[in-house]
N, C-alpha and C. Protein backbone atom coordinates (compact mmCIF):
# COMPACT_ATOMS: atom_id res chain seq x y z
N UNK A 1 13.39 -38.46 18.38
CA UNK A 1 12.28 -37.54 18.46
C UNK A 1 12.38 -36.56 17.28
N UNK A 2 11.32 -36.36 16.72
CA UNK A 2 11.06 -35.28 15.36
C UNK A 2 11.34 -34.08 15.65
N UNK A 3 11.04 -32.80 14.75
CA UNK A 3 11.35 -31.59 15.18
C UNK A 3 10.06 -31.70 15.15
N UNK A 4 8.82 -31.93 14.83
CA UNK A 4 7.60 -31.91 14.96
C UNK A 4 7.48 -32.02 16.21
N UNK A 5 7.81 -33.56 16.99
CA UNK A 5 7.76 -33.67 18.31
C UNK A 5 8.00 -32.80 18.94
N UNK A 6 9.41 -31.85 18.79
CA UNK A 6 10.15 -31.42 19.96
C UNK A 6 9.06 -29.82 20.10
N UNK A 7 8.58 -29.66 18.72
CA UNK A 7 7.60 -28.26 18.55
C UNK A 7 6.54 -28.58 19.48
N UNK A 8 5.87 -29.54 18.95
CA UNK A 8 4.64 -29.81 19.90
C UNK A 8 5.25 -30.29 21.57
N UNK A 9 6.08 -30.58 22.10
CA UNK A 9 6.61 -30.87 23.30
C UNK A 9 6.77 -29.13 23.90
N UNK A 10 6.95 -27.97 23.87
CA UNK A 10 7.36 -27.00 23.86
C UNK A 10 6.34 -26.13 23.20
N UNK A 11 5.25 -26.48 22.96
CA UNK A 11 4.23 -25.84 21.65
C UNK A 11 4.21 -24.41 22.50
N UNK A 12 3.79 -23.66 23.65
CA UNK A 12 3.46 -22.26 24.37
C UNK A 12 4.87 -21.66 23.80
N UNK A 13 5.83 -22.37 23.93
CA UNK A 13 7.20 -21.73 23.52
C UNK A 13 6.88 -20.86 22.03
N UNK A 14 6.62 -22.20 21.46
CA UNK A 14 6.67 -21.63 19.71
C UNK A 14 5.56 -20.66 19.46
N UNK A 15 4.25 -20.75 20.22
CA UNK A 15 3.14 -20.41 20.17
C UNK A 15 3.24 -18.68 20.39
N UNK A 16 4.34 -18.75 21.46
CA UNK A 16 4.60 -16.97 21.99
C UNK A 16 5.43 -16.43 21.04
N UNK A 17 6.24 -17.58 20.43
CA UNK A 17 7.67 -16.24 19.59
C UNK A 17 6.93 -16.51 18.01
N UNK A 18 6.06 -17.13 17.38
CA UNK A 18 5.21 -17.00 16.23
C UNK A 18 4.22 -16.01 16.34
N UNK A 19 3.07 -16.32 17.45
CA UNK A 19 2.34 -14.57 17.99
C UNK A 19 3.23 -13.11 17.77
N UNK A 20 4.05 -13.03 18.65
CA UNK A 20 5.37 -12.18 18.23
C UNK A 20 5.64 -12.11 16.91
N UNK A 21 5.99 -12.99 15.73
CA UNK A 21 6.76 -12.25 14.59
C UNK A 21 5.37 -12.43 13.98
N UNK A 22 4.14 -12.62 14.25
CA UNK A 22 3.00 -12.57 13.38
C UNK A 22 2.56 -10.64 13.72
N UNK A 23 3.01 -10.14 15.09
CA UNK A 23 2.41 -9.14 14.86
C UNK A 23 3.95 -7.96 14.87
N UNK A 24 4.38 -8.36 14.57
CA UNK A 24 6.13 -7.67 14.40
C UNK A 24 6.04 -7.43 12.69
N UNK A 25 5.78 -8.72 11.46
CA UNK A 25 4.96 -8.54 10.06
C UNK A 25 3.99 -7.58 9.93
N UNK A 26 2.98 -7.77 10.95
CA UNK A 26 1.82 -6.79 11.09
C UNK A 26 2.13 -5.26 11.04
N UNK A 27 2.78 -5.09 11.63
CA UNK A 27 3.71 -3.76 12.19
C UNK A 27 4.59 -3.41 11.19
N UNK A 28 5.09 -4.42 10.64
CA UNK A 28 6.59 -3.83 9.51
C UNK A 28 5.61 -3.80 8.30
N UNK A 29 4.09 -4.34 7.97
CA UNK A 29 3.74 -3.54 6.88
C UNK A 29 2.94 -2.43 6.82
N UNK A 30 2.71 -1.80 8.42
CA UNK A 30 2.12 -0.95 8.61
C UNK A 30 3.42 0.36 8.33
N UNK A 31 4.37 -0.28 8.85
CA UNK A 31 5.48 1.05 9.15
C UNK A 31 6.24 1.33 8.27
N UNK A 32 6.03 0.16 7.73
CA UNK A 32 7.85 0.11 6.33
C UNK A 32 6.63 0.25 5.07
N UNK A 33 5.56 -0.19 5.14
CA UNK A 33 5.00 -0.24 3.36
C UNK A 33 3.89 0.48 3.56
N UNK A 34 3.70 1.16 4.57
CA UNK A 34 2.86 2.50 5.18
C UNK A 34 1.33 1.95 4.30
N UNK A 35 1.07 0.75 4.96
CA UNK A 35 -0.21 0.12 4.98
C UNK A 35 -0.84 0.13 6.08
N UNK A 36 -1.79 1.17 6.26
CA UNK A 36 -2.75 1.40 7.62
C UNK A 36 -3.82 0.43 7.92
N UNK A 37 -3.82 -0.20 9.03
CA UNK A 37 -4.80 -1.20 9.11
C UNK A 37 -5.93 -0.87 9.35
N UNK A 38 -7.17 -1.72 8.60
CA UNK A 38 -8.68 -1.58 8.50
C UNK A 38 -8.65 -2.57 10.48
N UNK A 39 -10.15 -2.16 10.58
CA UNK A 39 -10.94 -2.46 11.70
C UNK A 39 -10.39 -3.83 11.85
N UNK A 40 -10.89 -4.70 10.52
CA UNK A 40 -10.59 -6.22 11.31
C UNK A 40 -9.49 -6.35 11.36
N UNK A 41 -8.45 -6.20 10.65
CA UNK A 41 -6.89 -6.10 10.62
C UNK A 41 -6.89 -5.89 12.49
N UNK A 42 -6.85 -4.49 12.68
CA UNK A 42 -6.75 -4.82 13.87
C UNK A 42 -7.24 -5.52 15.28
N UNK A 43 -8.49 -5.76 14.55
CA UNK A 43 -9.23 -7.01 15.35
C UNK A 43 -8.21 -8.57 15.76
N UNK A 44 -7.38 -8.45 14.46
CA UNK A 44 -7.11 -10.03 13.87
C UNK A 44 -5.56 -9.78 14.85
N UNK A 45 -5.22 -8.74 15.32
CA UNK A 45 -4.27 -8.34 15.76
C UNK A 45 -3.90 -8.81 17.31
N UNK A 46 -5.17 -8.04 17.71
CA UNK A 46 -6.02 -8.69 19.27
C UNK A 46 -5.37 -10.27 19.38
N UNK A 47 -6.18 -11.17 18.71
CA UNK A 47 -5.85 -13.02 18.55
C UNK A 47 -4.29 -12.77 19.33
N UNK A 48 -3.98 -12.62 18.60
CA UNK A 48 -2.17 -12.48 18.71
C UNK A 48 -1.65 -11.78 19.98
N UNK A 49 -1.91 -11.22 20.71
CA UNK A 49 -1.82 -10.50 21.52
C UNK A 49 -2.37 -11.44 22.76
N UNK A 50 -3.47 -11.77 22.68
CA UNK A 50 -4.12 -12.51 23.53
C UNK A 50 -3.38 -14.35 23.93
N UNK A 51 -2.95 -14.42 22.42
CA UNK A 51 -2.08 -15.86 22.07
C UNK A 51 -1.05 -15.59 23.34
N UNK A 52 -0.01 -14.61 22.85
CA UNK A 52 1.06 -14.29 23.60
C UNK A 52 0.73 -14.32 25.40
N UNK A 53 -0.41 -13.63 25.99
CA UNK A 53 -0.82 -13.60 27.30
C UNK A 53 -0.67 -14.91 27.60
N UNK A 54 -1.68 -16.03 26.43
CA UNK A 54 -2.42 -17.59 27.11
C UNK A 54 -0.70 -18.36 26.74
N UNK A 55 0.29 -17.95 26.29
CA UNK A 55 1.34 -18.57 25.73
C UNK A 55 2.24 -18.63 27.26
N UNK A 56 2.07 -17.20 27.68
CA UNK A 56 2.83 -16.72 28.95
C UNK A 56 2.36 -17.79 29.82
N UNK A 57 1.49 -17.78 30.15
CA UNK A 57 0.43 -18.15 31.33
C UNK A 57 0.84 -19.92 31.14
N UNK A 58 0.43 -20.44 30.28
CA UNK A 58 1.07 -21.59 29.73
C UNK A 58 2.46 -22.06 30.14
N UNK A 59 3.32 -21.19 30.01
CA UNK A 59 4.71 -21.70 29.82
C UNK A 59 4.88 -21.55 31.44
N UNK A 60 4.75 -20.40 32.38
CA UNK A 60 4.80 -20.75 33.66
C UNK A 60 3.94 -22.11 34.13
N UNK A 61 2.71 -22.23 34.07
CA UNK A 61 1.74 -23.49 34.20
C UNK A 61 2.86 -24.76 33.60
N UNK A 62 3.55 -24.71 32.96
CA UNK A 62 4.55 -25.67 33.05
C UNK A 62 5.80 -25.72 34.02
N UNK A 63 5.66 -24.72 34.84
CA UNK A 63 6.65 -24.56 35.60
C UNK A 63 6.76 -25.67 37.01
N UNK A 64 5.16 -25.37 36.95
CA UNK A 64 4.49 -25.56 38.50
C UNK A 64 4.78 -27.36 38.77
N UNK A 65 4.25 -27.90 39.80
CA UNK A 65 3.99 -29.48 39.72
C UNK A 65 3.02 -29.91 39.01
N UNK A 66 2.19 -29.24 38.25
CA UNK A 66 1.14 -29.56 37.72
C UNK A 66 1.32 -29.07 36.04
N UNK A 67 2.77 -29.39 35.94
CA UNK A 67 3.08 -29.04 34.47
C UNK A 67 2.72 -29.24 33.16
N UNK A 68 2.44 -30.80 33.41
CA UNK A 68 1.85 -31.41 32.04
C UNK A 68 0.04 -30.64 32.30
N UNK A 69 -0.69 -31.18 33.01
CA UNK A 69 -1.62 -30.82 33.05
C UNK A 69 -1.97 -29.20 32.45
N UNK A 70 -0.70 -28.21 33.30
CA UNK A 70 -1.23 -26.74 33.30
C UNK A 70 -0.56 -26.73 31.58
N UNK A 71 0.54 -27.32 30.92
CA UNK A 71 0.57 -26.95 29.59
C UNK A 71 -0.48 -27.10 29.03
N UNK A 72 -0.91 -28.46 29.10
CA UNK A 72 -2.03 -29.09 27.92
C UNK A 72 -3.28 -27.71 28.38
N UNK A 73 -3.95 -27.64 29.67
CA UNK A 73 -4.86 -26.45 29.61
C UNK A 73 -4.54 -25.26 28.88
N UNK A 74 -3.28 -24.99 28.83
CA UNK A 74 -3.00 -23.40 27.75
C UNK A 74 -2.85 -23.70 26.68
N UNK A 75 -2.47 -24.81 25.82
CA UNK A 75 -2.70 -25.53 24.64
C UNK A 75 -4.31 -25.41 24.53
N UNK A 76 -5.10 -26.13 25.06
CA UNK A 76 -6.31 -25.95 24.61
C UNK A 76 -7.00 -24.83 24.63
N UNK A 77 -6.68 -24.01 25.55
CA UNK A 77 -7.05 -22.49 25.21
C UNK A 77 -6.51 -21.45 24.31
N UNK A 78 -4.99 -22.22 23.92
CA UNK A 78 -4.72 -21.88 22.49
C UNK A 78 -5.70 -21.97 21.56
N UNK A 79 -6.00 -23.41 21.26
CA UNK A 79 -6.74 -23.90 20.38
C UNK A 79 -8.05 -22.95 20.03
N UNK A 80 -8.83 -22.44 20.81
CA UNK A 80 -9.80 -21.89 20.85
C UNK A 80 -9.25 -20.06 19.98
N UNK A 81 -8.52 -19.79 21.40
CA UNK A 81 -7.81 -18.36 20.75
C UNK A 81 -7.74 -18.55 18.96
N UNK A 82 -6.45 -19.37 18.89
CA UNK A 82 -5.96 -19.41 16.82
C UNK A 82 -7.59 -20.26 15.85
N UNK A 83 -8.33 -20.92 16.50
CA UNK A 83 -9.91 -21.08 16.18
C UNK A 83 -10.64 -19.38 15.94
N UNK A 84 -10.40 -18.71 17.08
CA UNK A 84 -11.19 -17.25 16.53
C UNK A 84 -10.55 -16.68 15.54
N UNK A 85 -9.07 -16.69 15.63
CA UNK A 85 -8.43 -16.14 14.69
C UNK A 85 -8.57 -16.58 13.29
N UNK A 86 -8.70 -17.82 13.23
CA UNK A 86 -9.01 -18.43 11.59
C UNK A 86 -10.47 -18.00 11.01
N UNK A 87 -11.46 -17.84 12.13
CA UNK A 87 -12.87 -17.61 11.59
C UNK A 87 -12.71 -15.94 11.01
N UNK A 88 -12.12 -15.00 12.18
CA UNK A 88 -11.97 -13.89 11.83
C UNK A 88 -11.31 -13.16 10.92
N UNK A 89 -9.96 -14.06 10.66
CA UNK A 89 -8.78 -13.86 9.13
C UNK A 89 -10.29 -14.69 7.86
N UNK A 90 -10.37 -15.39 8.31
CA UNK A 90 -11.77 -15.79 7.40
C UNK A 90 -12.85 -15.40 6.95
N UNK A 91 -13.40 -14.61 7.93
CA UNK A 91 -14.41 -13.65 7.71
C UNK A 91 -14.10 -12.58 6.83
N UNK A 92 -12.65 -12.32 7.75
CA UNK A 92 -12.26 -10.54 6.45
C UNK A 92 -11.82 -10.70 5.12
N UNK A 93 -11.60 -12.37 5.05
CA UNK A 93 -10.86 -12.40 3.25
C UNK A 93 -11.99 -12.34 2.50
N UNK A 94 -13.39 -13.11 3.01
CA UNK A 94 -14.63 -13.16 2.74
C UNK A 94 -15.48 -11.78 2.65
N UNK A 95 -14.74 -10.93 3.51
CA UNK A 95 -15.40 -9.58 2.85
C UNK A 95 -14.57 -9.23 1.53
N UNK A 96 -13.38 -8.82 1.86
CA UNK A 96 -12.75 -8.24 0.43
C UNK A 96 -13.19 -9.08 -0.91
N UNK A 97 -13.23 -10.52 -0.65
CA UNK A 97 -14.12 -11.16 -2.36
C UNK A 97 -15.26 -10.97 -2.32
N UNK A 98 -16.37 -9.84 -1.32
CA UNK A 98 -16.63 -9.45 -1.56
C UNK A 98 -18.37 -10.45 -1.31
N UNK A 99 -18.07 -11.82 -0.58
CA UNK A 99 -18.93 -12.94 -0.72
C UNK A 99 -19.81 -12.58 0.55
N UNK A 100 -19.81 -11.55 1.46
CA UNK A 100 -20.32 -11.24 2.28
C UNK A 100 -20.24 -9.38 3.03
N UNK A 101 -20.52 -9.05 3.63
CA UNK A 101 -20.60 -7.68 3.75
C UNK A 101 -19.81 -7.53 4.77
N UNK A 102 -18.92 -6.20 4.83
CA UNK A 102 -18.02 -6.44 6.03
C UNK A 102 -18.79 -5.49 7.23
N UNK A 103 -18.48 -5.42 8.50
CA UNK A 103 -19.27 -4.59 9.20
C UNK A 103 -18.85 -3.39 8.87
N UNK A 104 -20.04 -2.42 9.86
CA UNK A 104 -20.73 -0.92 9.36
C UNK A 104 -19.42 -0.23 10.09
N UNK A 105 -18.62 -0.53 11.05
CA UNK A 105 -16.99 -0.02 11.30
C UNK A 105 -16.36 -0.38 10.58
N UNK A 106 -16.37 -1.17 9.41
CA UNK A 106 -15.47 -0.93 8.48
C UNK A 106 -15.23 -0.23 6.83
N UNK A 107 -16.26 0.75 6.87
CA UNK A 107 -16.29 1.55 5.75
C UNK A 107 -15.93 2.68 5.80
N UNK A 108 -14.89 2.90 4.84
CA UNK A 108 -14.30 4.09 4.96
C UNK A 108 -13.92 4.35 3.53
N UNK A 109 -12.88 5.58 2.80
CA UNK A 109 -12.90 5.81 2.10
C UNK A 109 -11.78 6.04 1.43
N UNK A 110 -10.57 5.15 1.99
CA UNK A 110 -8.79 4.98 1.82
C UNK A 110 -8.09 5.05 2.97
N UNK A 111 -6.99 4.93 2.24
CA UNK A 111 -5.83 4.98 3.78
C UNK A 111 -5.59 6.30 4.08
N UNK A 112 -4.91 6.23 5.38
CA UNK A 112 -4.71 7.22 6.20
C UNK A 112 -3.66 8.36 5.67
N UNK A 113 -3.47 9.07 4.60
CA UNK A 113 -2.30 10.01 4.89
C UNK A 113 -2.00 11.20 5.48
N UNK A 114 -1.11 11.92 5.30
CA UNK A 114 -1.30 13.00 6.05
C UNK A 114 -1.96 14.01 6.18
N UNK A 115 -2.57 14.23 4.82
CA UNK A 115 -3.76 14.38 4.75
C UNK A 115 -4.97 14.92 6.17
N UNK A 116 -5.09 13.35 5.81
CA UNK A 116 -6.38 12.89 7.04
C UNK A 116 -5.62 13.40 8.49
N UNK A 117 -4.21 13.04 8.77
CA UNK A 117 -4.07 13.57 10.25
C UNK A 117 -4.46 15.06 10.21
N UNK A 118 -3.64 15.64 9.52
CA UNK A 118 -3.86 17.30 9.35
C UNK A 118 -5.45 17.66 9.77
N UNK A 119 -6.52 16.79 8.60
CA UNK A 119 -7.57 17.09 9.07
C UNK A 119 -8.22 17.01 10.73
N UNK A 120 -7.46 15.81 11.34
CA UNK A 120 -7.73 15.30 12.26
C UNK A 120 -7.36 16.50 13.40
N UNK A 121 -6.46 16.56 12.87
CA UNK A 121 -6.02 17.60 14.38
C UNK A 121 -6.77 19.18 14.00
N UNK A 122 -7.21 19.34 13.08
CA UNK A 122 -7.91 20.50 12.70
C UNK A 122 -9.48 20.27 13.37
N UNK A 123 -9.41 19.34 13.63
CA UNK A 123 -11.24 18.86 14.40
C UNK A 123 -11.71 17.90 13.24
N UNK A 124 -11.33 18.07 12.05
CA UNK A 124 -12.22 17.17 10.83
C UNK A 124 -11.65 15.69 11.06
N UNK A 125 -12.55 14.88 10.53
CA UNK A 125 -12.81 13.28 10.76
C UNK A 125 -11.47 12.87 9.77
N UNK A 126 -10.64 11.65 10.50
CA UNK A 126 -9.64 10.62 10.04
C UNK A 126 -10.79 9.52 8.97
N UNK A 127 -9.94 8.95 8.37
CA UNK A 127 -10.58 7.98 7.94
C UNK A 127 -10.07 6.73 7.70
N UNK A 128 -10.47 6.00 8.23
CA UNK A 128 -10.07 3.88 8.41
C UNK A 128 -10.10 3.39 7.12
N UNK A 129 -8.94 2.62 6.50
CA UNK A 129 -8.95 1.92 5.31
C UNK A 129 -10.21 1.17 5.40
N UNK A 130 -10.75 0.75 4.61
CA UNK A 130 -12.22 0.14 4.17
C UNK A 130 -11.47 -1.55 4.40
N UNK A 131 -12.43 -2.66 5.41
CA UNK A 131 -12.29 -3.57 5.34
C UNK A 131 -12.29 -4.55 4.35
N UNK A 132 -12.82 -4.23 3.14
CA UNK A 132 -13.42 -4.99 2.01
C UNK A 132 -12.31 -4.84 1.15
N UNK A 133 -11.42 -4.44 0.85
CA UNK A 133 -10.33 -3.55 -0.41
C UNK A 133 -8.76 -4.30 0.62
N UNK A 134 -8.50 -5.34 -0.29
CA UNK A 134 -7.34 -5.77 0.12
C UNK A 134 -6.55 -4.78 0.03
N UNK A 135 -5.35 -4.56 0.62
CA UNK A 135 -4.44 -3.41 0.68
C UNK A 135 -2.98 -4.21 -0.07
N UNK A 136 -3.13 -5.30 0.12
CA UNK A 136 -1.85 -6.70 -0.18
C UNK A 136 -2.20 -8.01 -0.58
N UNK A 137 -1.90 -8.43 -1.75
CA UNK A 137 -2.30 -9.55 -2.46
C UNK A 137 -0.87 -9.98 -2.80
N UNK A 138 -0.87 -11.57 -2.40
CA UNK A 138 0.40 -12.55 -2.62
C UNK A 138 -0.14 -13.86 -2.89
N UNK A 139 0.70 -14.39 -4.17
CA UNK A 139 -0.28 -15.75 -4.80
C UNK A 139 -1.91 -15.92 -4.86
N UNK A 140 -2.61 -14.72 -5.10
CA UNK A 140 -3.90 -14.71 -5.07
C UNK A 140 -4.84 -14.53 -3.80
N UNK A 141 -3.93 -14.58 -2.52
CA UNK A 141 -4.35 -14.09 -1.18
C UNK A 141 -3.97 -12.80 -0.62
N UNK A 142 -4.69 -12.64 0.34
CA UNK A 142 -4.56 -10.76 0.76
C UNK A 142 -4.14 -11.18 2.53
N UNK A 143 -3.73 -10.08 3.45
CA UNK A 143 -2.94 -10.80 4.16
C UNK A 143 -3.92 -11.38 5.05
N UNK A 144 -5.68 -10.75 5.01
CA UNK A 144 -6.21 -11.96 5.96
C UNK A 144 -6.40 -13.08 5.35
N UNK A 145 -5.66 -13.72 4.07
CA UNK A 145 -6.56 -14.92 3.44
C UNK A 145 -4.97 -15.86 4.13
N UNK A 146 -3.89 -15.03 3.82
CA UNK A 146 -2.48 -15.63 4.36
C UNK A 146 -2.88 -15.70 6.19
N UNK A 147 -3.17 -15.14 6.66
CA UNK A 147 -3.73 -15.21 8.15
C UNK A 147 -4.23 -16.31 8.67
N UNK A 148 -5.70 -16.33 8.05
CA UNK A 148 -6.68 -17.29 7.55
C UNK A 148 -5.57 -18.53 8.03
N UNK A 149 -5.13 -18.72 6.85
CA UNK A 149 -4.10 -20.36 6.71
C UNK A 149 -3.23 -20.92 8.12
N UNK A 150 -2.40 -19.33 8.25
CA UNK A 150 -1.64 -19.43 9.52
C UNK A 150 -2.24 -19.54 10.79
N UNK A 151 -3.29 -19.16 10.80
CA UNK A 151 -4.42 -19.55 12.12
C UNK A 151 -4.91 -21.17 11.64
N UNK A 152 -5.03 -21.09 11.05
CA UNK A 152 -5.96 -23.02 10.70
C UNK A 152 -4.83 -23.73 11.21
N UNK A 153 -3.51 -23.41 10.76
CA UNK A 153 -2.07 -24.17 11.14
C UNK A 153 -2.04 -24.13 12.71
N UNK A 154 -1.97 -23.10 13.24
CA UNK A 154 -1.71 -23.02 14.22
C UNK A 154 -2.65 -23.64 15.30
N UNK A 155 -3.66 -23.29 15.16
CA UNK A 155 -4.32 -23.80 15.56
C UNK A 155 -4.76 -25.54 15.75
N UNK A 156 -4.88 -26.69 14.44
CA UNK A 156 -4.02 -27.47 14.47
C UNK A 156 -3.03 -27.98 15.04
N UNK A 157 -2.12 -26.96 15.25
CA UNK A 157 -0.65 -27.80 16.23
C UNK A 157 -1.22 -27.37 17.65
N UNK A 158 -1.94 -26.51 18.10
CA UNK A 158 -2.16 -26.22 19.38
C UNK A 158 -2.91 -27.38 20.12
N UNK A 159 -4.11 -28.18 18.89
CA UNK A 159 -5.04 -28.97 19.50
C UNK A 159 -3.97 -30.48 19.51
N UNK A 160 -2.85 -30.39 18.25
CA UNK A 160 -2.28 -31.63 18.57
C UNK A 160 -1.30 -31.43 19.94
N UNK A 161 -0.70 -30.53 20.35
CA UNK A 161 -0.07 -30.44 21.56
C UNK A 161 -0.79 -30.40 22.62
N UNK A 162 -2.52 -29.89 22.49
CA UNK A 162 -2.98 -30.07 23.48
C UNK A 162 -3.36 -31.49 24.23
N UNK A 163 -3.43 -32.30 23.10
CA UNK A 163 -3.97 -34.23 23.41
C UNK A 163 -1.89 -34.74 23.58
N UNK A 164 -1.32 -34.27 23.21
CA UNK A 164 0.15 -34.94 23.37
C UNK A 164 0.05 -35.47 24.65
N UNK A 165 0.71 -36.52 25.02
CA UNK A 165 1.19 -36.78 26.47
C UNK A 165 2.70 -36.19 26.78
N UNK A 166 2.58 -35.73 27.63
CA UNK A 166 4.12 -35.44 28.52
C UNK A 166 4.61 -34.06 27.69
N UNK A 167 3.66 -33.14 27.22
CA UNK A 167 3.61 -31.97 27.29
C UNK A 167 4.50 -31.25 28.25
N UNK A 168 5.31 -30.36 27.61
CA UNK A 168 5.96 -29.47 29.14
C UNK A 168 6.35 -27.98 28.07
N UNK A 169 6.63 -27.04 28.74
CA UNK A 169 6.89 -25.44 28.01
C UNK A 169 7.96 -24.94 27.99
């Protein structure tokens, strides 16, 4: 048996501790490289969060007598989940090049410094990094275009674990 196999045999497994270090990255470039996330950023955040719930839910559903069955159902509701996530890491790389308009919650006018809290707690308005203005570019991608990819992937292995036979979590 492959390590491919044994991934897709176990896919809710991998599915929960990748959700996890996808938004643990999320977090260490918010905290360590004091990159404040725009609207969809944290939209794209949600996916992941939600992954982890249908991952949970999944891996018990393999517990039950109805194991294969209840995996493959949280596999395919994977599928759907890392599907929104690729359209939505998709959508936001598609705003920053700028090939479409990002929504009217996402305009703002820089990142957050202290600044802006000071103002904030003074009564005056914070302000949300602008969705359109990559904050991080690597090999010519920004981190929703790297997102983007990692959702198409994932997503991918979710729909191939979801058709696998003898699925278990």
């Amino acid at each position: 048996m492959t390590a491919l196999d044994q991934a897709l045999k176990r896919w809710p497994i991998f599915a929960l501790l990748i959700s996890a270090a996808m938004l643990a990255i999320a977090h260490g470039f918010q905290t360590f490289g004091h990159m404040a996330p725009c609207h969809l950023c944290l939209k794209q955040r949600e996916v992941y969060w939600a992954a982890m719930a249908i991952s949970a839910v999944a891996i018990v559903g393999g517990l039950t007598p109805l194991k294969a069955t209840g995996t493959r159902i949280g596999c395919a509701v994977l599928v759907l989940a890392f599907g929104y996530g690729a359209y939505l890491a998709g959508f936001h790389a598609g705003a920053e090049w700028k090939w479409w308009a990002a929504p009217v919650t996402c305009s703002s006018t820089g990142p957050v410094g202290m600044s802006a809290l000071k103002a904030l707690l003074a009564g005056g308005g914070a302000h949300q990094p602008a969705c359109d203005q990559a904050a991080w570019v690597f090999l010519g991608l920004s981190m929703a275009g790297w997102n983007c990819l990692i959702s198409v992937g994932l997503t991918l292995m979710s729909l191939a674990a979801a058709l696998r036979k003898g699925a278990t979590a």
